[in-house]
Protein backbone atom coordinates (compact mmCIF):
# COMPACT_ATOMS: atom_id res chain seq x y z
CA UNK A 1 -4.89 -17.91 -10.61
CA UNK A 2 -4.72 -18.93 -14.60
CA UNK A 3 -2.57 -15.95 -14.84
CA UNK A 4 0.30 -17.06 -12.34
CA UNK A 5 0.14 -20.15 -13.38
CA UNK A 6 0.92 -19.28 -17.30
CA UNK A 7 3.97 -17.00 -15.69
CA UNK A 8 5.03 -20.17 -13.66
CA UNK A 9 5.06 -22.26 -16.75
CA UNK A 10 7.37 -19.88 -18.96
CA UNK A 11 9.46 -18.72 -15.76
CA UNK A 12 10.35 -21.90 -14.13
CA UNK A 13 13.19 -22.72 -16.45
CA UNK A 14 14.59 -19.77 -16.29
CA UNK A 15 18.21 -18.71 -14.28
CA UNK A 16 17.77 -16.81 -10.94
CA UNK A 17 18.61 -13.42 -13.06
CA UNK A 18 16.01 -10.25 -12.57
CA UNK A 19 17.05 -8.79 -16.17
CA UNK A 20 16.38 -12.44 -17.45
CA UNK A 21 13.03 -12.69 -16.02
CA UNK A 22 12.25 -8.65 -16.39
CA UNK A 23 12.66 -9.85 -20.23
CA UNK A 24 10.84 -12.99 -20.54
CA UNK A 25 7.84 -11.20 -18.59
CA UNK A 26 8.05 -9.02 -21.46
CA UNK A 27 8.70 -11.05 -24.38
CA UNK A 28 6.06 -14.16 -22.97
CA UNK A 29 2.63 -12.16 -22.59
CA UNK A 30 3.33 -10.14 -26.32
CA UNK A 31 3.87 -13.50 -28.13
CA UNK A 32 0.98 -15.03 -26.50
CA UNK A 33 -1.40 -11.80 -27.85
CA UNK A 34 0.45 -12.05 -31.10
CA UNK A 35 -0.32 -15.96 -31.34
CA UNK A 36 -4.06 -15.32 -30.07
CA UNK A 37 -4.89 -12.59 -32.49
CA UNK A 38 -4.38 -14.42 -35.15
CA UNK A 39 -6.17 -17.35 -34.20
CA UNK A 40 -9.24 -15.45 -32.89
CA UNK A 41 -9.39 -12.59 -35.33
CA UNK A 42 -7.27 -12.36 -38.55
CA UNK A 43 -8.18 -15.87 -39.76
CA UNK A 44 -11.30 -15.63 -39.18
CA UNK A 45 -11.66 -11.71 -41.01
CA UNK A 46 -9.41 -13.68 -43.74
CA UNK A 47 -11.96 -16.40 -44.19
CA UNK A 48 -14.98 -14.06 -44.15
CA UNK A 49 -13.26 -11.93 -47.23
CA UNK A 50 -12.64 -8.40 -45.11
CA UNK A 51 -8.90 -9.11 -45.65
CA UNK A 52 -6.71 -9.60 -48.56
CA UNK A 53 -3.71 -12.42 -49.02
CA UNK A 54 -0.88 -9.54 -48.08
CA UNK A 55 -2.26 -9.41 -44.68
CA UNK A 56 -2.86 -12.89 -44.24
CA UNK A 57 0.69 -14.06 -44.62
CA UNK A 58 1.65 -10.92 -42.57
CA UNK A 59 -0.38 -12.05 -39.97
CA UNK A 60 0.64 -15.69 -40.13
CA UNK A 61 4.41 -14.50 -39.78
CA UNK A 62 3.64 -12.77 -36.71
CA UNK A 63 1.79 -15.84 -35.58
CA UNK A 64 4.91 -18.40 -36.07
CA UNK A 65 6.90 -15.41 -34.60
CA UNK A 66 5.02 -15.41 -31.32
CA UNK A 67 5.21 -19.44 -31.46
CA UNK A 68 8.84 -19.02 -31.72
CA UNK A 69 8.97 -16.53 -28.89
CA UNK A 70 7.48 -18.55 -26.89
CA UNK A 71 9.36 -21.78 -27.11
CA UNK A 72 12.72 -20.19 -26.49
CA UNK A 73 11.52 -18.51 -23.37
CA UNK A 74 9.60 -21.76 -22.06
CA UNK A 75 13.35 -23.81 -22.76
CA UNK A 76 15.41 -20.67 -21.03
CA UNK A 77 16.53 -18.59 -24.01
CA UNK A 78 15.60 -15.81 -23.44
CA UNK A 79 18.11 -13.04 -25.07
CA UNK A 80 18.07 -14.92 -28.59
CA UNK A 81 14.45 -14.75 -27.95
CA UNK A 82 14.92 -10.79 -27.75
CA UNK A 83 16.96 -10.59 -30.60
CA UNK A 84 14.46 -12.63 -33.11
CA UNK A 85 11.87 -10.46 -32.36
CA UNK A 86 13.96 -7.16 -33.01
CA UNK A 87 15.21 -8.76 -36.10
CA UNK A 88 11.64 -9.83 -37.10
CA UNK A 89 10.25 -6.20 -36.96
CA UNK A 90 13.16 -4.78 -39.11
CA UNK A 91 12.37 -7.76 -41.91
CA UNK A 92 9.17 -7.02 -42.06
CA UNK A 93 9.61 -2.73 -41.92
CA UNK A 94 13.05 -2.69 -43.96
CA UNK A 95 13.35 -5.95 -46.39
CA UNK A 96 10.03 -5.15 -48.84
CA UNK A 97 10.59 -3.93 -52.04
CA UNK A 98 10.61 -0.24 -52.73
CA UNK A 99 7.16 0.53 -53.17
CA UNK A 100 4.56 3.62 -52.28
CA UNK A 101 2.18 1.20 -51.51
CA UNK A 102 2.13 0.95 -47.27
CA UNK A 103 4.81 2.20 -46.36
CA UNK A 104 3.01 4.54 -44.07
CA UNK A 105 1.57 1.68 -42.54
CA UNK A 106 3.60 -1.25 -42.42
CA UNK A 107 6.91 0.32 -42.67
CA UNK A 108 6.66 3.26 -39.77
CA UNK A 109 4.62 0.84 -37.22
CA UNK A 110 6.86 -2.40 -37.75
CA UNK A 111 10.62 0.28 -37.82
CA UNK A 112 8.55 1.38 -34.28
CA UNK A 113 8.35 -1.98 -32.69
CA UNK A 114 11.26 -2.80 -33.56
CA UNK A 115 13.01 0.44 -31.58
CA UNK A 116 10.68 0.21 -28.68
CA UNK A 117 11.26 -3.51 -28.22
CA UNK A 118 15.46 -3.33 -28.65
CA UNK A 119 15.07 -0.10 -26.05
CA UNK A 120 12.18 -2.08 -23.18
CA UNK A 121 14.98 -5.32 -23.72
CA UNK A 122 18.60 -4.51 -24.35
CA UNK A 123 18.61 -0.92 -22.96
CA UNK A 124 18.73 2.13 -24.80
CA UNK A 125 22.10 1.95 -26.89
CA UNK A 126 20.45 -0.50 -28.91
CA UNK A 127 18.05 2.24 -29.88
CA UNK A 128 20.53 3.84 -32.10
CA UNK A 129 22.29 0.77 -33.45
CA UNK A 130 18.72 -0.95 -34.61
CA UNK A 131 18.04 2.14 -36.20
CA UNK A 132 21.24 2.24 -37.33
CA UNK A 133 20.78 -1.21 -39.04
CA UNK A 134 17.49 -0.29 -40.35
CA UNK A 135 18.86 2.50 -42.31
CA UNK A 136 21.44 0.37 -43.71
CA UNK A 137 19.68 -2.28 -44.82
CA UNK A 138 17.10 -0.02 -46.81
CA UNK A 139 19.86 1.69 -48.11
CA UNK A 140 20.94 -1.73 -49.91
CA UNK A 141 17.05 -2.23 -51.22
CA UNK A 142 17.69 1.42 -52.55
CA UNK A 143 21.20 0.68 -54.07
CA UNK A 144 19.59 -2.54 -55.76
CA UNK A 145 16.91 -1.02 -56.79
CA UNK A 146 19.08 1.89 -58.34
CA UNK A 147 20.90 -0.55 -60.23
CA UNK A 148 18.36 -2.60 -61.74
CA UNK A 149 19.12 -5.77 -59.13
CA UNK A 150 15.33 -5.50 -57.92
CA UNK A 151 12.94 -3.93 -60.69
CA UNK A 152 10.67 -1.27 -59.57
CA UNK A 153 8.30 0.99 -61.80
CA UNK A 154 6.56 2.82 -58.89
CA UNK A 155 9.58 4.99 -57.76
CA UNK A 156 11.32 7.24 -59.84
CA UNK A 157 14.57 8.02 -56.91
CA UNK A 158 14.56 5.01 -54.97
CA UNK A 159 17.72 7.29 -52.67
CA UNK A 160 14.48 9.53 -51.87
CA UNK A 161 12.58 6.54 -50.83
CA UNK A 162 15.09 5.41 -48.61
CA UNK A 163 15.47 8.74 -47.23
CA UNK A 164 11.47 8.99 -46.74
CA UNK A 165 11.76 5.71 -44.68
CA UNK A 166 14.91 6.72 -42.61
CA UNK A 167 12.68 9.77 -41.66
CA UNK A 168 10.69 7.50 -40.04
CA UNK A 169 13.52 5.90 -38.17
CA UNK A 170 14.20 9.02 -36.94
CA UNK A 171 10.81 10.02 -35.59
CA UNK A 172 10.83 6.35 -34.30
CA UNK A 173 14.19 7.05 -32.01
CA UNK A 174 12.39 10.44 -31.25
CA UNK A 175 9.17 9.40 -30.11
CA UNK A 176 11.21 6.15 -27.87
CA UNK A 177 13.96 8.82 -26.17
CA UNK A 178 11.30 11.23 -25.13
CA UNK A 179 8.76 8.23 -23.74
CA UNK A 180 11.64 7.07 -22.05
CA UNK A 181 12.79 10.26 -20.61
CA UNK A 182 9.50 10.99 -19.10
CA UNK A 183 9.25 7.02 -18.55
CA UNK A 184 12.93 7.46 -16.22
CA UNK A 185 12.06 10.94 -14.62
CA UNK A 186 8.65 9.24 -13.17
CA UNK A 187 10.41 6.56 -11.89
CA UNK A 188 13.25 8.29 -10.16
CA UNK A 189 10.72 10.68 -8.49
CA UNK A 190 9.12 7.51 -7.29
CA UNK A 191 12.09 5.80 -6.24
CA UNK A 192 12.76 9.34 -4.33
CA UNK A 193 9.05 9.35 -2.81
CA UNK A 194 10.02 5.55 -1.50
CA UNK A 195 12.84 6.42 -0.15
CA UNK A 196 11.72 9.51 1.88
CA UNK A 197 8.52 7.55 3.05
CA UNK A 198 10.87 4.33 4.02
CA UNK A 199 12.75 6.67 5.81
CA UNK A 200 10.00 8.44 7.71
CA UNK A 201 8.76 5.08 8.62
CA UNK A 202 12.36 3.55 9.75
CA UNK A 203 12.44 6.46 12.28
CA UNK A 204 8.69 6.14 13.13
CA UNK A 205 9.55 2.94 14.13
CA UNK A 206 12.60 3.79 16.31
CA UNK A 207 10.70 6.01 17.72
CA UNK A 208 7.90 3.82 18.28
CA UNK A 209 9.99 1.13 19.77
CA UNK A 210 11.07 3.34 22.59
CA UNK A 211 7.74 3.85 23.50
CA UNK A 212 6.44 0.65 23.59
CA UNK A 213 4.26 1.63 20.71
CA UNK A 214 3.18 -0.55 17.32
CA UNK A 215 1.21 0.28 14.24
CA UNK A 216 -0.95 -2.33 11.98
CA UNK A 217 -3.06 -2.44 9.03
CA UNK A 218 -6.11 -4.10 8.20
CA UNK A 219 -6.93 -4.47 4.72
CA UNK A 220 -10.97 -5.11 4.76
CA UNK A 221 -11.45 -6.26 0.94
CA UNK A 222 -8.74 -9.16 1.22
CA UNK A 223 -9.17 -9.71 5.31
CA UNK A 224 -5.58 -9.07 5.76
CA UNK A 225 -4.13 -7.84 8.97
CA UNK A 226 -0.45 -6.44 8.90
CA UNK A 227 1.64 -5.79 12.00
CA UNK A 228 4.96 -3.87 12.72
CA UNK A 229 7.51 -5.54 14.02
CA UNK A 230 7.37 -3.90 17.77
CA UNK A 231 3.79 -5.00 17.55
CA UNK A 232 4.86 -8.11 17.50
CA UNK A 233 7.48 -7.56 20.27
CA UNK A 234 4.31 -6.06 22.17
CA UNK A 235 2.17 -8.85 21.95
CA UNK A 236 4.97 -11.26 22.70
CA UNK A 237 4.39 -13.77 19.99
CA UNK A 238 6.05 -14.68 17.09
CA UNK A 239 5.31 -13.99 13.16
CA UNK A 240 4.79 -17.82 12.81
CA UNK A 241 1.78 -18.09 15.70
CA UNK A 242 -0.18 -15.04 13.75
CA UNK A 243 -2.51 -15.97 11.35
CA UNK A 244 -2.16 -12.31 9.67
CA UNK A 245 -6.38 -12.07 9.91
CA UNK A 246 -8.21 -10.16 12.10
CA UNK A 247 -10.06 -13.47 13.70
CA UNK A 248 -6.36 -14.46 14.88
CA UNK A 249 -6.38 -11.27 16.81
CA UNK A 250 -9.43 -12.01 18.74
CA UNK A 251 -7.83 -15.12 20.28
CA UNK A 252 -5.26 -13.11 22.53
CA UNK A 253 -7.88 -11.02 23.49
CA UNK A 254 -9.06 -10.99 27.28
CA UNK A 255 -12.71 -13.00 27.32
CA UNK A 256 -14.05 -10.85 29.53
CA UNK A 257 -13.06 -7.35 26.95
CA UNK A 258 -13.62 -8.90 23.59
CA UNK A 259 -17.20 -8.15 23.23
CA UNK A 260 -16.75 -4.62 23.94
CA UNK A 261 -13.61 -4.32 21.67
CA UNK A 262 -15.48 -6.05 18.63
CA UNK A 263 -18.77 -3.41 19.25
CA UNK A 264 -16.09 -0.58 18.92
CA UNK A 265 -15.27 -1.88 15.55
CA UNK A 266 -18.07 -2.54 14.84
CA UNK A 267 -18.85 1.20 15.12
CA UNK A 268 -15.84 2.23 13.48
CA UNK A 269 -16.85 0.44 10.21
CA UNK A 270 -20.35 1.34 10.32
CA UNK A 271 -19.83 5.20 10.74
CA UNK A 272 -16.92 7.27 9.40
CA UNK A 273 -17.44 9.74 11.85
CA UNK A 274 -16.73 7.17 14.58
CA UNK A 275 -13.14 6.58 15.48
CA UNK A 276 -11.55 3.72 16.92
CA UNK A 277 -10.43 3.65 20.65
CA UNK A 278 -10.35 1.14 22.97
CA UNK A 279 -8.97 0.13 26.24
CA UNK A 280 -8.35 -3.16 26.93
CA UNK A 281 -6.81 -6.77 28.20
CA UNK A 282 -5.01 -9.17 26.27
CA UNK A 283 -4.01 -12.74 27.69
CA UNK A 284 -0.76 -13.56 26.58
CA UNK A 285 0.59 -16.88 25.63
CA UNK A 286 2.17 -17.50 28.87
CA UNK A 287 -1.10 -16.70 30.73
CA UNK A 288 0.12 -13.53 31.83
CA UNK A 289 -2.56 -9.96 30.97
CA UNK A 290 -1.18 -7.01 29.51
CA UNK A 291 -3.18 -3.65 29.16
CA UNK A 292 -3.30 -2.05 25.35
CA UNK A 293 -4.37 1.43 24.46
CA UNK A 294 -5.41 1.31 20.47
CA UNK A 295 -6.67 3.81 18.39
CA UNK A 296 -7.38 4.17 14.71
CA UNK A 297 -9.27 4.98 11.79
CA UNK A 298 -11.36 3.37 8.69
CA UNK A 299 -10.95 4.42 5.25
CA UNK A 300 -14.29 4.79 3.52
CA UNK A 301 -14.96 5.09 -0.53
CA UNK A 302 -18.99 5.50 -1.24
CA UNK A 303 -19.46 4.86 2.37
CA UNK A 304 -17.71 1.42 2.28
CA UNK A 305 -14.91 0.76 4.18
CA UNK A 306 -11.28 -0.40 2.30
CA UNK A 307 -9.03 -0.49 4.89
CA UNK A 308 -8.42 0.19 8.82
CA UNK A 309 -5.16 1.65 10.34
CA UNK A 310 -4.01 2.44 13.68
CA UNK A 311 -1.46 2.71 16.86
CA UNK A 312 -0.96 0.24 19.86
CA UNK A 313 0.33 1.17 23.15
CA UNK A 314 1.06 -0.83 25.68
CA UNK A 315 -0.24 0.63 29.24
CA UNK A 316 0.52 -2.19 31.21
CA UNK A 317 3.09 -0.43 33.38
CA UNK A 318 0.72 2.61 33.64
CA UNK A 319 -2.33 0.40 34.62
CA UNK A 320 0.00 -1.27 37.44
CA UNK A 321 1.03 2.19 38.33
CA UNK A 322 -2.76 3.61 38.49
CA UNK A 323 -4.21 0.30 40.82
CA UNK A 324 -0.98 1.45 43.37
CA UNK A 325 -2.02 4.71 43.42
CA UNK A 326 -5.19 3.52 44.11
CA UNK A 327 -4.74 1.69 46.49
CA UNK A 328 -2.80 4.26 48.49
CA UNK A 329 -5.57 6.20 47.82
CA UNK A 330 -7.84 4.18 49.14
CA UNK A 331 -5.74 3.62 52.29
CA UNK A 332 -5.23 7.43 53.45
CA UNK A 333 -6.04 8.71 56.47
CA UNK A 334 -6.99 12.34 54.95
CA UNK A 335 -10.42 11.86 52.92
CA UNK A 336 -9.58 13.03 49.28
CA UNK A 337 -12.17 14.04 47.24
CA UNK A 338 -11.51 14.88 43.00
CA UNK A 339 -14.30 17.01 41.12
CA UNK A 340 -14.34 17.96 37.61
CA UNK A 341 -14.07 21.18 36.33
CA UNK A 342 -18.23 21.56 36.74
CA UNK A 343 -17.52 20.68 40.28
CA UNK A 344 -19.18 17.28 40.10
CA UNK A 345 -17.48 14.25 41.97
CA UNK A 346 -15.41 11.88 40.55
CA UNK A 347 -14.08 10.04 42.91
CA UNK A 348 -13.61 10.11 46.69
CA UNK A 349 -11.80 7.38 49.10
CA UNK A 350 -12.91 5.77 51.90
CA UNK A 351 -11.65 8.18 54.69
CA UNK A 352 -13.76 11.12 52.75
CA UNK A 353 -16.67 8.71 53.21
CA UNK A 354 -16.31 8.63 56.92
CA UNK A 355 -15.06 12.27 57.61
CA UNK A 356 -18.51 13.62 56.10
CA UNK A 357 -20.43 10.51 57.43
CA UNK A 358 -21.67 9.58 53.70
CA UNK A 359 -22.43 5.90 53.01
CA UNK A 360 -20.89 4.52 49.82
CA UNK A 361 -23.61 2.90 47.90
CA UNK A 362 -23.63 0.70 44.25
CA UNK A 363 -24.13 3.99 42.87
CA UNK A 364 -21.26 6.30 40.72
CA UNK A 365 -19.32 8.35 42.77
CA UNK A 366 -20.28 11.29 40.27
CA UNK A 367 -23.46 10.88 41.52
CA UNK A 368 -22.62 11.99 45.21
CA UNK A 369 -24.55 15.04 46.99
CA UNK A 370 -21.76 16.33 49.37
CA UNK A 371 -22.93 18.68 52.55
CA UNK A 372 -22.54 22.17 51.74
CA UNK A 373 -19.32 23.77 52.66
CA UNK A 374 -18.98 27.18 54.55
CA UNK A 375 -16.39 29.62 55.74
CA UNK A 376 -16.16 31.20 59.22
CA UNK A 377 -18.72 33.90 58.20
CA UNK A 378 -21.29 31.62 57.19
CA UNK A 379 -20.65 31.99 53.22
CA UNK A 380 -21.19 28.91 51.28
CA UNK A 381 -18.19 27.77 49.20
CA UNK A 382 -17.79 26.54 45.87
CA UNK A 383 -15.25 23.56 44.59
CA UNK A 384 -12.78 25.73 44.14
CA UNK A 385 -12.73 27.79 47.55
CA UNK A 386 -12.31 24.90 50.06
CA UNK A 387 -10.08 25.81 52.73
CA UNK A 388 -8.24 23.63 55.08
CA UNK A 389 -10.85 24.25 57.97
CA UNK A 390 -14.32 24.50 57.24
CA UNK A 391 -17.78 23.83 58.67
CA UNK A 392 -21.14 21.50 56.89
CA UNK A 393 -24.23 23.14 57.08
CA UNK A 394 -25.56 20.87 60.33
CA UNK A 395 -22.76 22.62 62.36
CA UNK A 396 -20.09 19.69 62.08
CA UNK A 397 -16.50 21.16 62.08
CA UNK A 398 -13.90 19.35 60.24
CA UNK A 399 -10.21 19.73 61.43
CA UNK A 400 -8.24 17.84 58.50
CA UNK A 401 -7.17 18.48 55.08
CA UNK A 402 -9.87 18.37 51.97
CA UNK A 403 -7.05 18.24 48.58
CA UNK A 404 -8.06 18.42 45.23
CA UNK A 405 -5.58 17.70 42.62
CA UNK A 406 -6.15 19.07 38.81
CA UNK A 407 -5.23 17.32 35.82
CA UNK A 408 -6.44 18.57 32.03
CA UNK A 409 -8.88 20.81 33.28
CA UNK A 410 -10.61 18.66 35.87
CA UNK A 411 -10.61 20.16 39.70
């Protein structure tokens, strides 16, 4: 929360440019750590005698830099922003006298900020030309030095000094062109990965829509529940009247399912071996009920679930379909009985009641003990040997048709 409103604060003056605000995303958050260290920790290492003068006023010229970072980005300046801090790193690397004394310190890390920042702001051209400007300008402490302009006993070529330093320019540009290489090659392989996977799921979702099928998303750590846009088109509401939470699901629920549909989740987050799957009714704005198939999965990490995924499919036209059949069914003449591929009952209509003189009763129709069957010689018969004419055991003939259908292995 503090964060976004720090970025708000900086940002809101700013034009409606993404390479403005890529920059001053940047250039805000470094300032503020350059401002902050110095408060928190140099001063205070200053004060307790760990640090000498030199650093001091080094570190209080980084602080006023990051002050004046930060007021050009809060007012909208951002590229002059940019530039100071470039040009502040090259002072501070380039513009000290030619001395031994840290060079390997101050020079090489301030010459590196100074590349890395022009490259991460302006783009990599100004790479070369901030190096370019770094080399120059030792060059001229060299030449000055040479000539007696800026007295130095500690260096006997100041030409070799300057080419020591450039050295480090060029391991600077080195270091930047091979962090960025690697930097771009990552990102294009990404930018490929995104591409393929919005593909995938553009034609998932064609696909999807011609099946009257929808995908969502529940993220359990932030309670956030994303649907695809068919899903939507399923349910028949729009984006507005979802609350995006799993709660605002319940409500179009049927009353009479829910309890049954939150127990399956409930199993699904308690047990990673349990998957999701659930039939069930939804009422719809209009009042109207609609049938959904949904199946899915929970993520676990250390046996806690992170997130839920899954499918919707509307049935509604199948469920209308199955009650017709059943009730056609129910209305033959023939008595229809369907086993299983055991050769228990699963289901047998009314006129199969009556034909064998069997009394339906509250109980399964699974459940069933049907007279035995026999062929003209007397041999019992199995499920699967029925003919069209056969006799019960108590002598009873029966002249009609006993069908069986088979569907995924069931008789």
């Amino acid at each position: 929360m503090l964060a976004s409103r720090i970025s708000e604060f900086f940002l809101k003056n700013l034009v409606d440019d993404p390479e403005t605000r890529r920059r001053a995303r940047i250039l805000y958050p470094s300032a503020g750590f350059a401002v902050l260290s110095c408060v928190l920790f140099f001063l205070p290492l200053y004060a307790g005698g760990v640090m000498g003068s030199r650093f001091l006023i080094l570190s209080l010229f980084f602080a006023g830099l990051g002050g004046t970072i930060l007021v050009l980005v809060r007012f909208g300046m951002v590229r002059l922003a940019g530039f100071v801090l470039v040009a502040a790193f090259l002072c501070v690397a380039n513009l000290q006298l030619l001395k031994v004394n840290g060079i390997y310190g101050t020079v090489y890390m301030a010459n590196l900020l100074a590349i890395i920042s022009a490259g991460t702001l302006f783009g990599k051209r100004t790479v070369l030309l901030t190096a370019a400007i770094a080399a120059i300008s030792t060059l001229g402490i060299a030449w000055l030095t040479s000539n007696g302009a800026i007295p130095s006993d500690e260096v006997e070529n100041p030409y070799f000094e300057w080419l020591r330093r450039t050295s480090f320019l060029f391991v600077a540009v080195v270091l930047h062109w091979l962090g960025r290489r690697g930097t771009e090659k990552a990102l294009e392989e990404s930018r490929k990965a995104i591409k393929e996977k919005r593909s995938i799921t553009q034609s998932l979702e064609q696909v999807m829509e011609h099946g009257d099928v929808g995908h969502w998303h529940w993220n359990l750590q932030s309670g956030r529940v994303s649907w695809s846009d068919n899903l939507y088109r399923i349910m028949g509401i729009d984006r507005s009247q979802f609350s995006n939470s799993f709660e605002g699901y319940q409500d179009y629920i049927h009353e009479d399912d829910r309890e049954f549909v939150l127990d399956a989740v409930r199993r699904s987050l308690e047990s990673p071996a349990e998957d999701y799957h659930v039939r069930h009714r939804l009422r719809m704005p209009d009042g109207s009920v609609r049938w959904l198939e949904s199946r899915g999965n929970v993520v676990f990490e250390n046996d806690r679930p992170l997130e839920m995924a899954g499918v919707v499919m509307d049935i509604t036209r199948q469920k209308q379909a199955q009650e017709d059949l059943e009730r056609v069914y129910s209305s033959l003449a023939e008595g229809i009985i369907i086993f299983d591929s055991k050769g228990d009952v699963i289901s047998m209509n009314d006129s199969a009641y009556q034909i064998l003189g069997l009394s339906r009763s509250a109980d399964s129709d699974a459940a069933i003990e049907l007279p035995v069957f026999f062929d003209a010689d007397e041999n019992s018969l199995d499920s699967e040997s029925y003919p069209p004419d056969c006799d019960v055991r108590d002598g009873t003939n029966i002249r009609g048709l006993l069908a069986g259908s088979q569907r995924q292995g069931e008789v």
